[in-house]
Protein backbone atom coordinates (compact mmCIF):
# COMPACT_ATOMS: atom_id res chain seq x y z
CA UNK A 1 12.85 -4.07 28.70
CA UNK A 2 13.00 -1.83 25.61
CA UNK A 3 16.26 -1.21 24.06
CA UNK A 4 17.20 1.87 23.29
CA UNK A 5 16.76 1.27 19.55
CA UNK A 6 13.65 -0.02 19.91
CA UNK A 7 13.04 3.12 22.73
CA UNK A 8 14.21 5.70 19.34
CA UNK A 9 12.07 3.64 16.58
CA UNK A 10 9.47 4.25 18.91
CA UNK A 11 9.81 8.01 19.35
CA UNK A 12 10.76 8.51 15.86
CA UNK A 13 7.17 6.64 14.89
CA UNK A 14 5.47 8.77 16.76
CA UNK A 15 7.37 12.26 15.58
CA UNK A 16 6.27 11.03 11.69
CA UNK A 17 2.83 10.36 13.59
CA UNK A 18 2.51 14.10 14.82
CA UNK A 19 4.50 15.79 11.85
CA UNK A 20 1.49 14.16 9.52
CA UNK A 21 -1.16 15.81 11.57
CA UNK A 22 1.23 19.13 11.58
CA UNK A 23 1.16 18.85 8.10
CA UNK A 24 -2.63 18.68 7.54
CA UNK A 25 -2.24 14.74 6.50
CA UNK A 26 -4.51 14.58 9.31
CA UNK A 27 -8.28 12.91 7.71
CA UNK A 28 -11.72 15.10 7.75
CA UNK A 29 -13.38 12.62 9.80
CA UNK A 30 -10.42 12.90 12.57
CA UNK A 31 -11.43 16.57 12.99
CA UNK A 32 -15.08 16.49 12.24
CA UNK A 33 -18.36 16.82 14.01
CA UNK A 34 -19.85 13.42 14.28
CA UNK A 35 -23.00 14.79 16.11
CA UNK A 36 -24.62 16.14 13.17
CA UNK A 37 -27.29 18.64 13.93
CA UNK A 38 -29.45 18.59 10.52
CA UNK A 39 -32.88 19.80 9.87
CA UNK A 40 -35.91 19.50 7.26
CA UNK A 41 -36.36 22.58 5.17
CA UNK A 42 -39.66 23.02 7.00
CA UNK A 43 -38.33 23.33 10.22
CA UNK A 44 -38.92 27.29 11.70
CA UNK A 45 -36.28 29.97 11.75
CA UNK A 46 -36.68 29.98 15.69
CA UNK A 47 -36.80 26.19 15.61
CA UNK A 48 -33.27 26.06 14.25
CA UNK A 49 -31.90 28.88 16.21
CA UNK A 50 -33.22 27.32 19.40
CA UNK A 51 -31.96 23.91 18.34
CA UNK A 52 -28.16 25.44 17.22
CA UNK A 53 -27.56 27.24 20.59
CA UNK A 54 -28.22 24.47 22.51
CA UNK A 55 -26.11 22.30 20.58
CA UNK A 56 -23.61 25.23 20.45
CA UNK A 57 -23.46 24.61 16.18
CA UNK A 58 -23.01 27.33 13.92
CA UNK A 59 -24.10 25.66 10.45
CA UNK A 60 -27.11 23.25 9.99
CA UNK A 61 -27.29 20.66 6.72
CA UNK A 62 -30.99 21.13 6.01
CA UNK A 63 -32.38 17.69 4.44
CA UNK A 64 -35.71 17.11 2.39
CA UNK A 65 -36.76 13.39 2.54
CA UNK A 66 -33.32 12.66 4.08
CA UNK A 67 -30.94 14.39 0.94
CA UNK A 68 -29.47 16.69 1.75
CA UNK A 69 -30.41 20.28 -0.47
CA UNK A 70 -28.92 23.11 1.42
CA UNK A 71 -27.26 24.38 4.07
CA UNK A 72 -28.13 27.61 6.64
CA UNK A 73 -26.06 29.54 9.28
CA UNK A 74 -27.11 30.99 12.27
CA UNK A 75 -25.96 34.28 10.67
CA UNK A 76 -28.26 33.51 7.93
CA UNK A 77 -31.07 33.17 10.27
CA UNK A 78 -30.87 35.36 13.26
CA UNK A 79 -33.06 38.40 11.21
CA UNK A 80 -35.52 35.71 9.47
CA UNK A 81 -38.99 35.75 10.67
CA UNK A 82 -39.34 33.34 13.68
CA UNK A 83 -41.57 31.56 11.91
CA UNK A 84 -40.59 31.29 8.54
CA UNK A 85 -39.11 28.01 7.04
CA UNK A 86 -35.35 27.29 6.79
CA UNK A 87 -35.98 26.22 3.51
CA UNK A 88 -36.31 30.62 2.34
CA UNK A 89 -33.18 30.50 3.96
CA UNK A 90 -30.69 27.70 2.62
CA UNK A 91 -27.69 27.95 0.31
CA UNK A 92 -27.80 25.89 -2.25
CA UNK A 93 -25.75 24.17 -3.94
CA UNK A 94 -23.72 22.91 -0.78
CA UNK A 95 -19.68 22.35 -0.92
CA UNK A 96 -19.36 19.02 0.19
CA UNK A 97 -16.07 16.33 0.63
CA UNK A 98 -15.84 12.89 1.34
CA UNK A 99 -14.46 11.21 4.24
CA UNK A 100 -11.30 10.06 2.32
CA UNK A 101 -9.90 13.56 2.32
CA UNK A 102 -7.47 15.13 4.47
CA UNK A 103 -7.39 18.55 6.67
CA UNK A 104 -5.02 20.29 3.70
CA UNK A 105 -7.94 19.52 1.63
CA UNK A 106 -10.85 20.68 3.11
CA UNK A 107 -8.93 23.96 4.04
CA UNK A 108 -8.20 24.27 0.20
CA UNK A 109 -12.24 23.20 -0.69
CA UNK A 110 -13.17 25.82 1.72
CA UNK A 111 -11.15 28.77 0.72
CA UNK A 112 -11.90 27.64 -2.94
CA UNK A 113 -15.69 27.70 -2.34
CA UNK A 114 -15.06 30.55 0.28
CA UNK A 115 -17.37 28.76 2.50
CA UNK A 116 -17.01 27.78 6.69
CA UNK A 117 -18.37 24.79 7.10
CA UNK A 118 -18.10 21.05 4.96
CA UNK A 119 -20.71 18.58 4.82
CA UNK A 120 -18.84 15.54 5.12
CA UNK A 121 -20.08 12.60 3.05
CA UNK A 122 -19.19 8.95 2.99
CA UNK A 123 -20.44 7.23 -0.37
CA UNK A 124 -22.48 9.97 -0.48
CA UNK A 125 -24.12 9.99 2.68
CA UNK A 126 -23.95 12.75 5.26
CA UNK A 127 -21.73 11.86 8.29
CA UNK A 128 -20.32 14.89 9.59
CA UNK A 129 -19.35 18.50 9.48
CA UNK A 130 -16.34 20.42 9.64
CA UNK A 131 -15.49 23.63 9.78
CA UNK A 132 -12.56 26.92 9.83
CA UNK A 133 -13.03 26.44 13.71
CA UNK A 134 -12.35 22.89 13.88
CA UNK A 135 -9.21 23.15 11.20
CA UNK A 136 -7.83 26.26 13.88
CA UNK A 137 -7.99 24.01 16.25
CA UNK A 138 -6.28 21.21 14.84
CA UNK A 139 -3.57 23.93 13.87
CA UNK A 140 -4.47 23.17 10.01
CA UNK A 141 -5.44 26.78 9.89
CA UNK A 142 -3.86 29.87 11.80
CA UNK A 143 -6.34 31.94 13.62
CA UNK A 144 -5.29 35.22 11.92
CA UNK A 145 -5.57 33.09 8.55
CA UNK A 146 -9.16 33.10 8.72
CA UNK A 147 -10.89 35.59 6.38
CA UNK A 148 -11.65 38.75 7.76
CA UNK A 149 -13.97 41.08 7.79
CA UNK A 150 -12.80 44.58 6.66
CA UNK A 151 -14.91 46.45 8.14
CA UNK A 152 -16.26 44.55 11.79
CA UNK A 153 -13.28 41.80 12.31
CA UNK A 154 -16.49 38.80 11.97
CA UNK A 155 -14.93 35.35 10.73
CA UNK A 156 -18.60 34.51 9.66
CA UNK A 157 -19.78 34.71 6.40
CA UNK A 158 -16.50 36.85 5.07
CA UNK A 159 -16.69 37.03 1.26
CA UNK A 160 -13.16 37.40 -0.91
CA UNK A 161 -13.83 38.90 -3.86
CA UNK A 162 -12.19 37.60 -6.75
CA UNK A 163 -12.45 34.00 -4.90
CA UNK A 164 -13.28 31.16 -7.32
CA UNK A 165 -16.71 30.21 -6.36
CA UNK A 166 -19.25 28.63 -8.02
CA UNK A 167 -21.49 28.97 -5.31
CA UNK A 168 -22.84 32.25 -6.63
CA UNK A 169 -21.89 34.93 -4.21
CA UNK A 170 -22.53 38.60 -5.01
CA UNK A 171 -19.15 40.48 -4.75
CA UNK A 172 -19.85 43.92 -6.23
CA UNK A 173 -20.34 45.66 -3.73
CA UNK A 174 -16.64 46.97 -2.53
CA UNK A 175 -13.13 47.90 -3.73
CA UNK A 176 -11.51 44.08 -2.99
CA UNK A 177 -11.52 44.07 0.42
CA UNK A 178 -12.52 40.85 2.06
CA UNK A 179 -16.29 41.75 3.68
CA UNK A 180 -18.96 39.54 5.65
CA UNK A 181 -22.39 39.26 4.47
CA UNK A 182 -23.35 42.00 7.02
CA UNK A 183 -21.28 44.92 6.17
CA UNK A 184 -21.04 43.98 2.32
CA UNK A 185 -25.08 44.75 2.90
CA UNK A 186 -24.81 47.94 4.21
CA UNK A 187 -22.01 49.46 1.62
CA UNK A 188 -24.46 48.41 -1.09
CA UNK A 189 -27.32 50.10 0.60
């Protein structure tokens, strides 16, 4: 029989337990994708887009010789020639973080980079992905916290201007408002 101490200890353990994962104490690889969906940079356009809907996967690592050098979105490829490689189609250099790293941080690495999607690396090897989706539903991230689009109301591929990124992104083309790739395309135009 438990005592009622013991019963409270108990309870109180696992209150710390949930407040932690509240908090965003909560590790990368708890929320991750373990069933990585990568691709060589000469796999097709269509390839990749046929392989991503059926694995229901937004953003694919693409590797050369098993390193990683990039990273594509379906976004980025759903007007790409059907035929074309991935590799015309990567962003390079990729934000990464390592396994050791918790929720809080990978929602700060992402809005830093202003990038959806982590590689997740282990000693430097690629174990998983996560992504804005996976922190919303781990209640790291509010829904309406997600960037924005503007203009359309995507979550993909919104750009903040002003955002400190070293991951080049063009952000001349508006007046400060948050855009996606899509839209800040046709105010340019």
């Amino acid at each position: 029989m438990i005592s009622s101490q013991e019963h409270a200890e108990g309870v109180h353990g696992e209150d710390e337990a949930a407040a932690r994962r509240r908090n965003g104490e909560r590790r990368v690889t708890e929320l991750m994708s373990w069933a990585l969906l990568t691709a060589p940079t000469t796999m097709t356009c269509g390839e990749a887009l046929g392989l991503a809907a059926a694995r229901g996967v937004h953003h694919i690592p693409v590797l050369d010789g098993g390193v990683m050098v990039g990273i594509v979105c379906t976004c980025d490829l759903s007007e790409a020639p059907a035929d074309a490689p991935i590799g015309s189609y990567l962003c390079a250099p990729v934000a990464t973080i390592p396994a050791s790293c918790s929720s809080n941080e990978a929602l700060a690495s992402m809005r830093r980079h202003d990038v959806g999607a982590l590689p997740v690396l282990y000693h430097g090897f690629l174990i998983g992905i996560v992504t804005a989706g996976d922190l919303v539903r781990a209640h790291v991230l509010a829904e309406e916290d997600r960037p924005t689009c503007a203009e359309c109301g995507a979550h993909h591929h919104v750009r903040t201007p002003g955002a400190d990124d070293d991951l080049g992104v063009d952000d001349s083309y508006g007046d400060g408002r948050p855009l996606c790739i899509v839209c800040a395309d046709r105010i340019r135009r």
